[in-house]
C-alpha atoms as a PDB file:
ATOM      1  CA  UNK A   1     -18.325  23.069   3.379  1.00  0.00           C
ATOM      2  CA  UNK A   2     -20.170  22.528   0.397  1.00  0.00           C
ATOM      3  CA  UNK A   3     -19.921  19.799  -2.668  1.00  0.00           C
ATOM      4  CA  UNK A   4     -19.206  22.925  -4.770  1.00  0.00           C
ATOM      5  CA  UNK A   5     -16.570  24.238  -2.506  1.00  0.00           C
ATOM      6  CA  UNK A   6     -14.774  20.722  -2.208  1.00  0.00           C
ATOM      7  CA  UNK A   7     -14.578  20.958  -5.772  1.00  0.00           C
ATOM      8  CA  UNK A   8     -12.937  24.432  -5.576  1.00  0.00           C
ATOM      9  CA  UNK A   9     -10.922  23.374  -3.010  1.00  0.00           C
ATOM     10  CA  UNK A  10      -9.541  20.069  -4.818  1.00  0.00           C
ATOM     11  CA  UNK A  11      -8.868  22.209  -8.329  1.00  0.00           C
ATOM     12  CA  UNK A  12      -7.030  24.474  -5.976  1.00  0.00           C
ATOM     13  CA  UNK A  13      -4.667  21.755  -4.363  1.00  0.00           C
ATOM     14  CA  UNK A  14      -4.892  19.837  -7.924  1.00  0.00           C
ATOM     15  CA  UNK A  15      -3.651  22.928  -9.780  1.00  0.00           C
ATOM     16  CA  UNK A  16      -6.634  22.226 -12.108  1.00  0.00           C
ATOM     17  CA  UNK A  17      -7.506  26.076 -12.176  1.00  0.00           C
ATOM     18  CA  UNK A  18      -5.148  27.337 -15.099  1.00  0.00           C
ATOM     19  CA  UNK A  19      -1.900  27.880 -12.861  1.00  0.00           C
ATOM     20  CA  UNK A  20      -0.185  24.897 -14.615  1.00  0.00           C
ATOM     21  CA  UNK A  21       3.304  23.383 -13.764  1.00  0.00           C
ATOM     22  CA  UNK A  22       6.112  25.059 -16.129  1.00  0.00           C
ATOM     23  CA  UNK A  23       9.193  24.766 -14.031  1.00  0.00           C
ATOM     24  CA  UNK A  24      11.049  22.008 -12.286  1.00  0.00           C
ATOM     25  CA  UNK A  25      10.997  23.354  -9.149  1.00  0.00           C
ATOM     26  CA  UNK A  26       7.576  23.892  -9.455  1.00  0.00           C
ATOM     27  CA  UNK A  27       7.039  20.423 -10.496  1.00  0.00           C
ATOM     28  CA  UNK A  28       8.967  19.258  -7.765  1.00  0.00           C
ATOM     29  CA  UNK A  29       7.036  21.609  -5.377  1.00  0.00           C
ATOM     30  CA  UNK A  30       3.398  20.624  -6.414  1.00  0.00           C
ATOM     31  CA  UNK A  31       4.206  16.467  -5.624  1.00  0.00           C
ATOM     32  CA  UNK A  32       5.710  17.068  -2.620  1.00  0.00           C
ATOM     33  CA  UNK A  33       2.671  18.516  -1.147  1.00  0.00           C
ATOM     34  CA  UNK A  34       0.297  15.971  -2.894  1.00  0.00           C
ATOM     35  CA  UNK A  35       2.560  13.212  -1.824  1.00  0.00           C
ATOM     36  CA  UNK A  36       1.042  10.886  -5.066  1.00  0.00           C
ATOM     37  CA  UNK A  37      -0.807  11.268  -7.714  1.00  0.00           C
ATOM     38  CA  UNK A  38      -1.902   9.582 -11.074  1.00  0.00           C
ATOM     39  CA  UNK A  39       0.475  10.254 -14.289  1.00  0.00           C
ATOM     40  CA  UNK A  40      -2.753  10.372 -16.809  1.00  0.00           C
ATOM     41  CA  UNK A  41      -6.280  10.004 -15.694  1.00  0.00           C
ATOM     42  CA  UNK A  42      -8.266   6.018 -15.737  1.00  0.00           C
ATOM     43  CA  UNK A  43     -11.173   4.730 -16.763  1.00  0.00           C
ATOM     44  CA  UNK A  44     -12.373   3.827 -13.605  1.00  0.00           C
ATOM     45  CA  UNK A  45     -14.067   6.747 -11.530  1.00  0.00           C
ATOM     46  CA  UNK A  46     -10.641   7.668  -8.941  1.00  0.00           C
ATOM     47  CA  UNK A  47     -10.901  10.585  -6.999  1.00  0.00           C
ATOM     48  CA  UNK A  48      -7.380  11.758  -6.929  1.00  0.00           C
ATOM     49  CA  UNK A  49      -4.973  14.544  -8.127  1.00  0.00           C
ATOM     50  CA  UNK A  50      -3.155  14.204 -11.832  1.00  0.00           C
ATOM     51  CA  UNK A  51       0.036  14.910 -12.971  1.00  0.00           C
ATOM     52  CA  UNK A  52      -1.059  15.905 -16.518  1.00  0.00           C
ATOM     53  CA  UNK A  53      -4.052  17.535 -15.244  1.00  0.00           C
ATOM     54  CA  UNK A  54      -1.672  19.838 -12.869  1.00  0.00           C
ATOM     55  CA  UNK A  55       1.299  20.363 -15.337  1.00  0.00           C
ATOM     56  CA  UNK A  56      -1.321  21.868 -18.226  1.00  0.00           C
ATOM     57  CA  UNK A  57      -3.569  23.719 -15.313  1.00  0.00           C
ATOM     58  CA  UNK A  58      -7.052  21.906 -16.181  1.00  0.00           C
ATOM     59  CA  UNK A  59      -8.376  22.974 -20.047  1.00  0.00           C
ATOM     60  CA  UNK A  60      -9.518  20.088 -22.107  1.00  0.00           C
ATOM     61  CA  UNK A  61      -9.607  16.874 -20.943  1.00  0.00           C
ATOM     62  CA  UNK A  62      -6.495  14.757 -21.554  1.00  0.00           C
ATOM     63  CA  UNK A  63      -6.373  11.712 -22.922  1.00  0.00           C
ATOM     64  CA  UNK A  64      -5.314   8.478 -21.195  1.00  0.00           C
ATOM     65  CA  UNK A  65      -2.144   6.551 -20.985  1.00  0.00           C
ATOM     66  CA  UNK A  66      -2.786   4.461 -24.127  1.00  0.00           C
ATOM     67  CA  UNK A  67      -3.765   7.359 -26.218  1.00  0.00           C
ATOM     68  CA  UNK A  68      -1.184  10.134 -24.966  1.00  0.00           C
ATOM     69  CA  UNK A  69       2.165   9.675 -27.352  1.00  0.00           C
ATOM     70  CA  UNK A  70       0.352  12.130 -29.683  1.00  0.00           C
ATOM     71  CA  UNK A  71      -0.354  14.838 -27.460  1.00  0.00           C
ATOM     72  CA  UNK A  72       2.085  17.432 -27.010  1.00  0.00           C
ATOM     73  CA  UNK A  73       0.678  18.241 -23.853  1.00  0.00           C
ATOM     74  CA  UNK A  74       1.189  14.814 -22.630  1.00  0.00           C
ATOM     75  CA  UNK A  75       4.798  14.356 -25.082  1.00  0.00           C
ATOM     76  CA  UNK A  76       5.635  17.794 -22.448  1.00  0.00           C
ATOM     77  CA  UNK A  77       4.411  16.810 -19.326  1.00  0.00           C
ATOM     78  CA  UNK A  78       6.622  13.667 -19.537  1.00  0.00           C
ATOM     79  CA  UNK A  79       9.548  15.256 -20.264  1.00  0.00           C
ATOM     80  CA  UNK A  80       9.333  16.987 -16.882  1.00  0.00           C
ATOM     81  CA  UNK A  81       8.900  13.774 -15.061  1.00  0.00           C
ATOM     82  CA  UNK A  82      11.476  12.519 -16.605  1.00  0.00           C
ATOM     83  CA  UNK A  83      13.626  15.179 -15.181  1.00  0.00           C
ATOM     84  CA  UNK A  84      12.030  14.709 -11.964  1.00  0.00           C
ATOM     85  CA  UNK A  85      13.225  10.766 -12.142  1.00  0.00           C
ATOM     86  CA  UNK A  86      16.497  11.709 -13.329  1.00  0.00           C
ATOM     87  CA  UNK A  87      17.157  13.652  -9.823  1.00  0.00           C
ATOM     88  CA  UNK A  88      15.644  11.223  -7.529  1.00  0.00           C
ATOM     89  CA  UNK A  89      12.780  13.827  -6.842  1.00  0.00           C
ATOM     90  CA  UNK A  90      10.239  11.371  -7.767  1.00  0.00           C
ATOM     91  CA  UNK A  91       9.219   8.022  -8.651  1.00  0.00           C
ATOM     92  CA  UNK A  92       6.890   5.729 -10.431  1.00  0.00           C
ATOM     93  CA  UNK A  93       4.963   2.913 -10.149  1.00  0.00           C
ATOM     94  CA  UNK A  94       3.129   0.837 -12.103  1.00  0.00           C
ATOM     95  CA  UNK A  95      -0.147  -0.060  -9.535  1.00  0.00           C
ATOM     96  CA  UNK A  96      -3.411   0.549 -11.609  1.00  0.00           C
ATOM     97  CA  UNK A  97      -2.649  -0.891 -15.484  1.00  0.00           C
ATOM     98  CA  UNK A  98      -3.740   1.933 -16.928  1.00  0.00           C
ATOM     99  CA  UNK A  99      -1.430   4.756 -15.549  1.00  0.00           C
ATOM    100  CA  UNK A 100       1.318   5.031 -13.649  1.00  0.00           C
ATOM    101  CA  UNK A 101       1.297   6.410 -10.063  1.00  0.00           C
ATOM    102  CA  UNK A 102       3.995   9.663  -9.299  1.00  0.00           C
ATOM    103  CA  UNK A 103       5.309   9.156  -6.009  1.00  0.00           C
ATOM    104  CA  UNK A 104       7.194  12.369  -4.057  1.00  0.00           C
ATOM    105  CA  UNK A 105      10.525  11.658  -2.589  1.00  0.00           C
ATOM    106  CA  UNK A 106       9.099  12.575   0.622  1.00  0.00           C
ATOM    107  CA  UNK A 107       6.520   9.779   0.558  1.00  0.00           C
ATOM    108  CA  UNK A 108       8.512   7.209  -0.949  1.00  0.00           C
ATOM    109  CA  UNK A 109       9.446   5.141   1.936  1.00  0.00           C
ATOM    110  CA  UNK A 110       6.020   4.724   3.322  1.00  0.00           C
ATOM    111  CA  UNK A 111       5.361   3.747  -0.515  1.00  0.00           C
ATOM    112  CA  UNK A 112       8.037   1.115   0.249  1.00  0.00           C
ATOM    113  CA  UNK A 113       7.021   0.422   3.580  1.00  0.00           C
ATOM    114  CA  UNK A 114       3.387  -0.899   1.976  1.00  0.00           C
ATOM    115  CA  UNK A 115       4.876  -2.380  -1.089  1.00  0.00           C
ATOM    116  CA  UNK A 116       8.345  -2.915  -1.501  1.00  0.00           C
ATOM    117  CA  UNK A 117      10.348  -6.150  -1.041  1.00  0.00           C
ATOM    118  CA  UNK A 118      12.676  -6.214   2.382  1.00  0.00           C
ATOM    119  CA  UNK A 119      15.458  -8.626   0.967  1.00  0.00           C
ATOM    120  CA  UNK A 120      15.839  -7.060  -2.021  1.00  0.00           C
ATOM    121  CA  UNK A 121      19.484  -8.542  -3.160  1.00  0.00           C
ATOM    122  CA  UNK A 122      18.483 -11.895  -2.843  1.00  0.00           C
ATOM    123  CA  UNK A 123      15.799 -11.564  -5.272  1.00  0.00           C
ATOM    124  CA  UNK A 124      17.526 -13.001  -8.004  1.00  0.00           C
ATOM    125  CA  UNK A 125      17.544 -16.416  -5.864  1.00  0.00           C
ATOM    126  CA  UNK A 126      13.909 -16.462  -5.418  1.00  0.00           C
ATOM    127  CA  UNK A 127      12.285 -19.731  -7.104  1.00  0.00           C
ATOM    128  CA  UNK A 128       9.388 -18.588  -7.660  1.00  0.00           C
ATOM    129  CA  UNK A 129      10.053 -15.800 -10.327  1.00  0.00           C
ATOM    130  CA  UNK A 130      11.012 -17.604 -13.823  1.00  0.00           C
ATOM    131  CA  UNK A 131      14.487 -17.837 -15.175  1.00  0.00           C
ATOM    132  CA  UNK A 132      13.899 -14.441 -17.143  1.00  0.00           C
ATOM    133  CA  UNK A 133      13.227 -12.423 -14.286  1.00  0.00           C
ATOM    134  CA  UNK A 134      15.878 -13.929 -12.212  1.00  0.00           C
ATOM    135  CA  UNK A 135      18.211 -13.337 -15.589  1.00  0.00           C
ATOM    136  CA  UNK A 136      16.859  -9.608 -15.575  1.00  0.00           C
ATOM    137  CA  UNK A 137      17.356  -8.801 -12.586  1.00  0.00           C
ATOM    138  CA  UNK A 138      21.028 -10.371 -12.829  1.00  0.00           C
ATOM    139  CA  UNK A 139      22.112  -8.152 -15.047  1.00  0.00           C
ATOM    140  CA  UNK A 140      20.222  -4.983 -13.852  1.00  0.00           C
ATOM    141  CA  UNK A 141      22.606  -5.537 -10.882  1.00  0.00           C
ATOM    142  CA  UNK A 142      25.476  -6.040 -12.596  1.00  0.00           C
ATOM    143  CA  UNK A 143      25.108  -2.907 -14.939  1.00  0.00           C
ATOM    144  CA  UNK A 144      21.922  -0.893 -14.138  1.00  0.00           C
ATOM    145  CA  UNK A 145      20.870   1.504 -15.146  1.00  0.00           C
ATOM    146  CA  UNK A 146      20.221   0.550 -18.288  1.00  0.00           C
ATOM    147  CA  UNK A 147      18.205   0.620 -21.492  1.00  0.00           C
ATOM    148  CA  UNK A 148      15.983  -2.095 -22.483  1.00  0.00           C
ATOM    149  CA  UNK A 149      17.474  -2.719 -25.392  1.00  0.00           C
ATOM    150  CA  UNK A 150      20.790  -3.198 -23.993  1.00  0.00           C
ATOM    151  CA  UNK A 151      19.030  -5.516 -21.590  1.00  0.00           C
ATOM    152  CA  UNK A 152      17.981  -7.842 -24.245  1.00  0.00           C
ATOM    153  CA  UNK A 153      21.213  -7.974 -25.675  1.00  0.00           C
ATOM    154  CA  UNK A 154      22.814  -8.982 -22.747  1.00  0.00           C
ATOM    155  CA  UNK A 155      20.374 -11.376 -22.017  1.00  0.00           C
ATOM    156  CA  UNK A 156      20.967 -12.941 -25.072  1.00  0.00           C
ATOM    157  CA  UNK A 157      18.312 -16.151 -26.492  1.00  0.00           C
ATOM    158  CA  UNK A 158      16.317 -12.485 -28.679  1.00  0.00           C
ATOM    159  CA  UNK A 159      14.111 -12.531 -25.680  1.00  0.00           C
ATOM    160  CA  UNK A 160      10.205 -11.378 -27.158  1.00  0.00           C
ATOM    161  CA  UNK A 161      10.041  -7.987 -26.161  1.00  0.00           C
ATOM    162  CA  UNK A 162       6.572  -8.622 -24.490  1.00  0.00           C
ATOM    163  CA  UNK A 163       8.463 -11.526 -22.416  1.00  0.00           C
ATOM    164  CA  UNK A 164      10.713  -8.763 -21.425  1.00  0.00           C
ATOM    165  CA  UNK A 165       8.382  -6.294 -20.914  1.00  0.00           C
ATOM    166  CA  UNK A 166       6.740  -9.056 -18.345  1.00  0.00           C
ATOM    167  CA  UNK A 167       9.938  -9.372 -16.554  1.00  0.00           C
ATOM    168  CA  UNK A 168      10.378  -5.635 -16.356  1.00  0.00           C
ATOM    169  CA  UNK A 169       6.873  -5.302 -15.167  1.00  0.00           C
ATOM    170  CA  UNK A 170       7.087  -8.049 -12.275  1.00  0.00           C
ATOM    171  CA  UNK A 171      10.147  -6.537 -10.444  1.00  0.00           C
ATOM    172  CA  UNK A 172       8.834  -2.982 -11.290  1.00  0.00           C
ATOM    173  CA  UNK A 173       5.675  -4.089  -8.955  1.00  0.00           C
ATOM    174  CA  UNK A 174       7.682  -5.319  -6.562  1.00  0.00           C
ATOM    175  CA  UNK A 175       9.914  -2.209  -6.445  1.00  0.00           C
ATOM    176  CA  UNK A 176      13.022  -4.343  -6.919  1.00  0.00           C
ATOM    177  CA  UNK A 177      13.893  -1.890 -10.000  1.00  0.00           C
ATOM    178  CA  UNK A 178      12.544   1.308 -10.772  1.00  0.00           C
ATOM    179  CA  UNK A 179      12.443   3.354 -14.395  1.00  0.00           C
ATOM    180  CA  UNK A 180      15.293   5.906 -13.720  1.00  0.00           C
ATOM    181  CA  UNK A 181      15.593   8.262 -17.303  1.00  0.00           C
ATOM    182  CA  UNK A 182      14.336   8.175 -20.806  1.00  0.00           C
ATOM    183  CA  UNK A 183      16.286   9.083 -24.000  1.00  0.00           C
ATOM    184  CA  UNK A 184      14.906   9.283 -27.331  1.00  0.00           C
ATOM    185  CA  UNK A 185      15.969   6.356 -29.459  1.00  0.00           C
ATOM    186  CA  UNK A 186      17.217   4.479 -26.336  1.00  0.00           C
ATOM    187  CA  UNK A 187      13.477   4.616 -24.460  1.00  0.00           C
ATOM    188  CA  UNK A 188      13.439   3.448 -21.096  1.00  0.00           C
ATOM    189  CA  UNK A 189      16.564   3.304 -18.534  1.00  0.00           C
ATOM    190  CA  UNK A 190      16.222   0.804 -15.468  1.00  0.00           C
ATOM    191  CA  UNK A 191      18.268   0.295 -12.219  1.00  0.00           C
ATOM    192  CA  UNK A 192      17.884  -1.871  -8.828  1.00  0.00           C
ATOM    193  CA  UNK A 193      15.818   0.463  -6.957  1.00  0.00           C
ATOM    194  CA  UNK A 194      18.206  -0.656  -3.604  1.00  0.00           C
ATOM    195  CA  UNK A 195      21.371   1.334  -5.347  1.00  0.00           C
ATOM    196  CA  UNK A 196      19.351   4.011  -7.196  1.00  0.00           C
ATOM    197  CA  UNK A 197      17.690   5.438  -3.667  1.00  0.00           C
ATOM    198  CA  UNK A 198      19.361   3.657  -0.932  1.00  0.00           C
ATOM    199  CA  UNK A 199      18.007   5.977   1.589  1.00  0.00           C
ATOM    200  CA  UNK A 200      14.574   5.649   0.787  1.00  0.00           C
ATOM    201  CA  UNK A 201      15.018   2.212   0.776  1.00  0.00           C
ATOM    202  CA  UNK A 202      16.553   2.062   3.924  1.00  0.00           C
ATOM    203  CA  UNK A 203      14.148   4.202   5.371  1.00  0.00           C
ATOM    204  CA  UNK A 204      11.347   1.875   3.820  1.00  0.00           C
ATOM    205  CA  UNK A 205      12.511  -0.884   5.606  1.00  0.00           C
ATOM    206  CA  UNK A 206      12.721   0.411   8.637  1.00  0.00           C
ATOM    207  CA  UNK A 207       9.184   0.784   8.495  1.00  0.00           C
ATOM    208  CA  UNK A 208       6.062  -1.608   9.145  1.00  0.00           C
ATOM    209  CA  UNK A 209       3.533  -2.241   6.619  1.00  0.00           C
ATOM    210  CA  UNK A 210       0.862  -0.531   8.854  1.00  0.00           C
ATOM    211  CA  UNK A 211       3.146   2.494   9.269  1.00  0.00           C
ATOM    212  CA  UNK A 212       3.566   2.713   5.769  1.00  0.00           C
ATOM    213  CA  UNK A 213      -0.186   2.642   4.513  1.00  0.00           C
ATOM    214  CA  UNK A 214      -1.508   4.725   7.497  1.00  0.00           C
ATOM    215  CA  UNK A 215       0.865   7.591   6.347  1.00  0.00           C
ATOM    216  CA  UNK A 216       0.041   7.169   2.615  1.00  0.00           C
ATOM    217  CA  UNK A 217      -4.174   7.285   3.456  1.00  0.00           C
ATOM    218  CA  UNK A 218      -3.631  10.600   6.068  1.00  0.00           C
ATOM    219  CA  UNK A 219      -1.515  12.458   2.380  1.00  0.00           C
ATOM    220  CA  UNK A 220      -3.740  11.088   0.226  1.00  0.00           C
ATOM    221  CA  UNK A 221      -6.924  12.481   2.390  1.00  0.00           C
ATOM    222  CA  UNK A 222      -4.929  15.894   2.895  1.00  0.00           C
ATOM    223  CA  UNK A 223      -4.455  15.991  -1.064  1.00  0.00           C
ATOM    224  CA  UNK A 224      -8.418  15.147  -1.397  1.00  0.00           C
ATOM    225  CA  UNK A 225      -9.399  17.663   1.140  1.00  0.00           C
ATOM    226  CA  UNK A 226     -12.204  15.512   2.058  1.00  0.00           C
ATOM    227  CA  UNK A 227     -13.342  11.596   0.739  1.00  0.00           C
ATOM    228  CA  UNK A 228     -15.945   8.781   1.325  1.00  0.00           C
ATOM    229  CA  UNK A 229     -14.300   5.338   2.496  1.00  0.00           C
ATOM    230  CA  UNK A 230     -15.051   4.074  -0.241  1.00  0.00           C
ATOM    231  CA  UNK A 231     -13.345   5.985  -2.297  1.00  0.00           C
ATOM    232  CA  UNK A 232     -10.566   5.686  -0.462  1.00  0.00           C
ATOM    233  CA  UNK A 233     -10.430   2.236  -0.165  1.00  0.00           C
ATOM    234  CA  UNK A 234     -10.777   2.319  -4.634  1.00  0.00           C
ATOM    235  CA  UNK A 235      -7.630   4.300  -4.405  1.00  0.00           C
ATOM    236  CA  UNK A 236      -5.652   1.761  -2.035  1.00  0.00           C
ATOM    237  CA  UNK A 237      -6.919  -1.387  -3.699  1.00  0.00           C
ATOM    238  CA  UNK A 238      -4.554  -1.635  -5.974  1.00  0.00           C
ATOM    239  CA  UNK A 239      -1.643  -1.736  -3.378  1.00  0.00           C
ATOM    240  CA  UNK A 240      -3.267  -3.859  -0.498  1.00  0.00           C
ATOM    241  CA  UNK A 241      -6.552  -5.287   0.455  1.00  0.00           C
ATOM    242  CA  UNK A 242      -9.566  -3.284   1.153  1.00  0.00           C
ATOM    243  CA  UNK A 243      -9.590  -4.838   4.901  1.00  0.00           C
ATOM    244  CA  UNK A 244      -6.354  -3.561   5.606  1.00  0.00           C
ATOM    245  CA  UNK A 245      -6.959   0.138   4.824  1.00  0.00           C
ATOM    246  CA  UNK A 246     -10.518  -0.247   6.689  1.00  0.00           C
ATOM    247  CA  UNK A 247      -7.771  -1.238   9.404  1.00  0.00           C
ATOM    248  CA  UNK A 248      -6.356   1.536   8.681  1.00  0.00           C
ATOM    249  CA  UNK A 249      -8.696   4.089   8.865  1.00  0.00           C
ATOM    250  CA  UNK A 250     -10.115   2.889  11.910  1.00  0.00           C
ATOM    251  CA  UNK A 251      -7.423   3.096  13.817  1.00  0.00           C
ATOM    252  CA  UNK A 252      -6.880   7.077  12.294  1.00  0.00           C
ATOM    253  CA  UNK A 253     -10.713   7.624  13.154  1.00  0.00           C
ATOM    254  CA  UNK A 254      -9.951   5.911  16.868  1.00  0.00           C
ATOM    255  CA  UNK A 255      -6.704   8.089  17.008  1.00  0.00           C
ATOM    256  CA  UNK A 256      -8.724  11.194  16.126  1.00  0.00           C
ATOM    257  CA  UNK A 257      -6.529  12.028  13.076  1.00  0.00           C
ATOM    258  CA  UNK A 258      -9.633  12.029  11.154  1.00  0.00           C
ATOM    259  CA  UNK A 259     -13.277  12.819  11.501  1.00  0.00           C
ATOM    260  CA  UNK A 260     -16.415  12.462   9.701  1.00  0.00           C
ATOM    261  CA  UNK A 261     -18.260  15.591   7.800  1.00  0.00           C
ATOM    262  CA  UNK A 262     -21.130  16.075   5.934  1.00  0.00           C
ATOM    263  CA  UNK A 263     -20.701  17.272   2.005  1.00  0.00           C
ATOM    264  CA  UNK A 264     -23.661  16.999  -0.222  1.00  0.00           C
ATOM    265  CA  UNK A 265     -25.515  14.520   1.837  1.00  0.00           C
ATOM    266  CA  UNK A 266     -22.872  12.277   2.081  1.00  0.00           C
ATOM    267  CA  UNK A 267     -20.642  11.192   4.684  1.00  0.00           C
ATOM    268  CA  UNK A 268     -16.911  11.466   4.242  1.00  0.00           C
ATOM    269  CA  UNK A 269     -13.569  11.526   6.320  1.00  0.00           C
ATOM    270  CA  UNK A 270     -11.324  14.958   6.624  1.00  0.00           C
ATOM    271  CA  UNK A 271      -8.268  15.661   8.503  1.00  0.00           C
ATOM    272  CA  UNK A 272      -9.174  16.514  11.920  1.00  0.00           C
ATOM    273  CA  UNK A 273      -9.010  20.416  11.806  1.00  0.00           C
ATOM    274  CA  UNK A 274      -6.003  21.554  14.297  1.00  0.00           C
ATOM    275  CA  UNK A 275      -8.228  23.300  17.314  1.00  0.00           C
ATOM    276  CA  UNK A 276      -6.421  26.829  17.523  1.00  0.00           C
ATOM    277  CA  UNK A 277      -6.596  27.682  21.168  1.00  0.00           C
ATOM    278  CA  UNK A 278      -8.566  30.264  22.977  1.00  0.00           C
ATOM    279  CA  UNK A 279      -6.344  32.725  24.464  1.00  0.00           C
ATOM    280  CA  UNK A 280      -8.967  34.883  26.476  1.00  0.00           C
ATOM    281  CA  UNK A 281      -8.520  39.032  25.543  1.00  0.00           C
ATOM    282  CA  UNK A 282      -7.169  41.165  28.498  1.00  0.00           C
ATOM    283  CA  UNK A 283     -10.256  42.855  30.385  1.00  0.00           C
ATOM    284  CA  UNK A 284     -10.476  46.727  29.274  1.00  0.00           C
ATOM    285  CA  UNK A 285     -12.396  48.824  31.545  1.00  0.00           C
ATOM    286  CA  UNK A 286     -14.836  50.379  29.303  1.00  0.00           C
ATOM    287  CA  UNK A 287     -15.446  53.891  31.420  1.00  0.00           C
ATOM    288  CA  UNK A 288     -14.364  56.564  30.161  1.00  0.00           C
ATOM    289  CA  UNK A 289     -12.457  59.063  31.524  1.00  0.00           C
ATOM    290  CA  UNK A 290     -12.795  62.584  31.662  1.00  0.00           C
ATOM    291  CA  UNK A 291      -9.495  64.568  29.834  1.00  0.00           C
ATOM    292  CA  UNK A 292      -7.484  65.952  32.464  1.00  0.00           C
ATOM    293  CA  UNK A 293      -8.565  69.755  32.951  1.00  0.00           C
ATOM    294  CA  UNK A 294     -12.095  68.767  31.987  1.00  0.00           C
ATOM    295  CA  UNK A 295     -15.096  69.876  34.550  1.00  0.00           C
END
């Protein structure tokens, strides 16, 4: 393989070769064999599939997070995640400040496994979080899902909305809640993440840390087709330390899940190609015969 055929092969997976994401099932379809990917594309240079990207097949570049409420594309392409939220198909998370990360329902738990909390109902109790998050979280029990702005009211004390939006954010990155709908002139809808997908949760928790980010790295690397450590370890910095996915990979490399190849001069990691067995041909006597009656 080639740098250029990487590239072809990534647009393929990516759907960033005109084919474009109109359907739910589609939708639905596409994440579940990428396992995550990026809502809107970052500043920083992240090799790694996007939602936005996929659901308008390539074109034009799209703009980023901060910029996106004004394109229709983007106005669109959130509408379908929304629905995708709505059925428990997918979820989000809020890892790299500047866009959100899609998550499949498939690779949720692992997603847990790396960076959820394991007591999650006794969160409300913990000291360390302040009294608004404690408050928040309170009342997100109590009546989740729910909009913001029926948050603050309960609250009460006209909480700032960038105080709430803090609160939000800190149990959001702890997966204690998770953004479950949208609905224009309401905005956001929250619940406790442990009633919205118990399953997952459950299954989450039943699951090391190690388990968890080992899993995540071999889909991410599948999605990818092919990567440099390094660019791997970019990706996974956000949700643990760059030691523990070198961990990580080692262990993969050790396990022979993955194996080094060449692309453009460089060295990167691939998922060890399945070895398709060599089932030997019958022998065929090659003489040939003489038709019967022939002299």
């Amino acid at each position: 393989m080639n740098e250029q055929e990487l590239q072809q092969q990534r647009r393929s997976k990516w759907l960033a070769n005109g084919e474009g994401l109109q359907t739910l099932e589609r939708a639905v379809e596409w994440i579940d064999s990428v396992g995550m990917c990026l809502v809107y594309p970052v500043r920083a240079a992240m090799v790694a599939p996007t939602f936005m990207a996929a659901f308008t097949g390539g074109g034009d570049r799209l703009p980023e997070e901060n910029q996106a409420f004004k394109d229709p594309r983007a106005q669109a392409g959130r509408e379908l995640i929304v629905r995708m939220l709505r059925q428990r198909s997918a979820f989000e998370a809020r890892m790299f400040g500047e866009a959100n990360l899609l998550i499949s329902a498939q690779s949720f738990p692992f997603f847990f496994a790396l960076m959820g909390d394991r007591n999650p109902k006794q969160e409300g109790k913990n000291e360390k979080s302040s009294q608004l998050v404690q408050d928040a979280y309170a009342v997100l029990q109590r009546e989740g899902p729910i909009s913001k702005r029926n948050l603050a009211e309960r609250l009460g004390g006209a909480p700032s909305e960038a105080a709430l939006d803090r609160a939000l954010g800190e149990l959001w990155g702890k997966l204690l809640i998770m953004r479950v709908d949208y609905r224009p002139g309401e905005g956001a809808y929250w619940d406790v993440l442990y009633r919205w997908a118990p399953e997952a949760v459950k299954q989450g928790t039943n699951l090391s840390m190690a388990q968890g980010l080992s899993a995540l790295i071999s889909k991410y690397l599948d999605a990818v087709v092919a990567a440099e450590q390094s660019e791997i370890e970019n990706f996974f910095s956000a949700m643990t330390s760059r030691s523990k996915v070198r961990e990580a990979i080692h262990a993969l490399l050790a396990a022979r899940e993955f194996s080094f190849v060449t692309i453009g001069g460089k060295s990167m990691m691939e998922i060890t190609p399945e070895v398709v067995p060599h089932v030997p041909r019958p022998a065929t006597n090659s003489r040939v015969f003489p038709k019967r009656g022939a002299r």
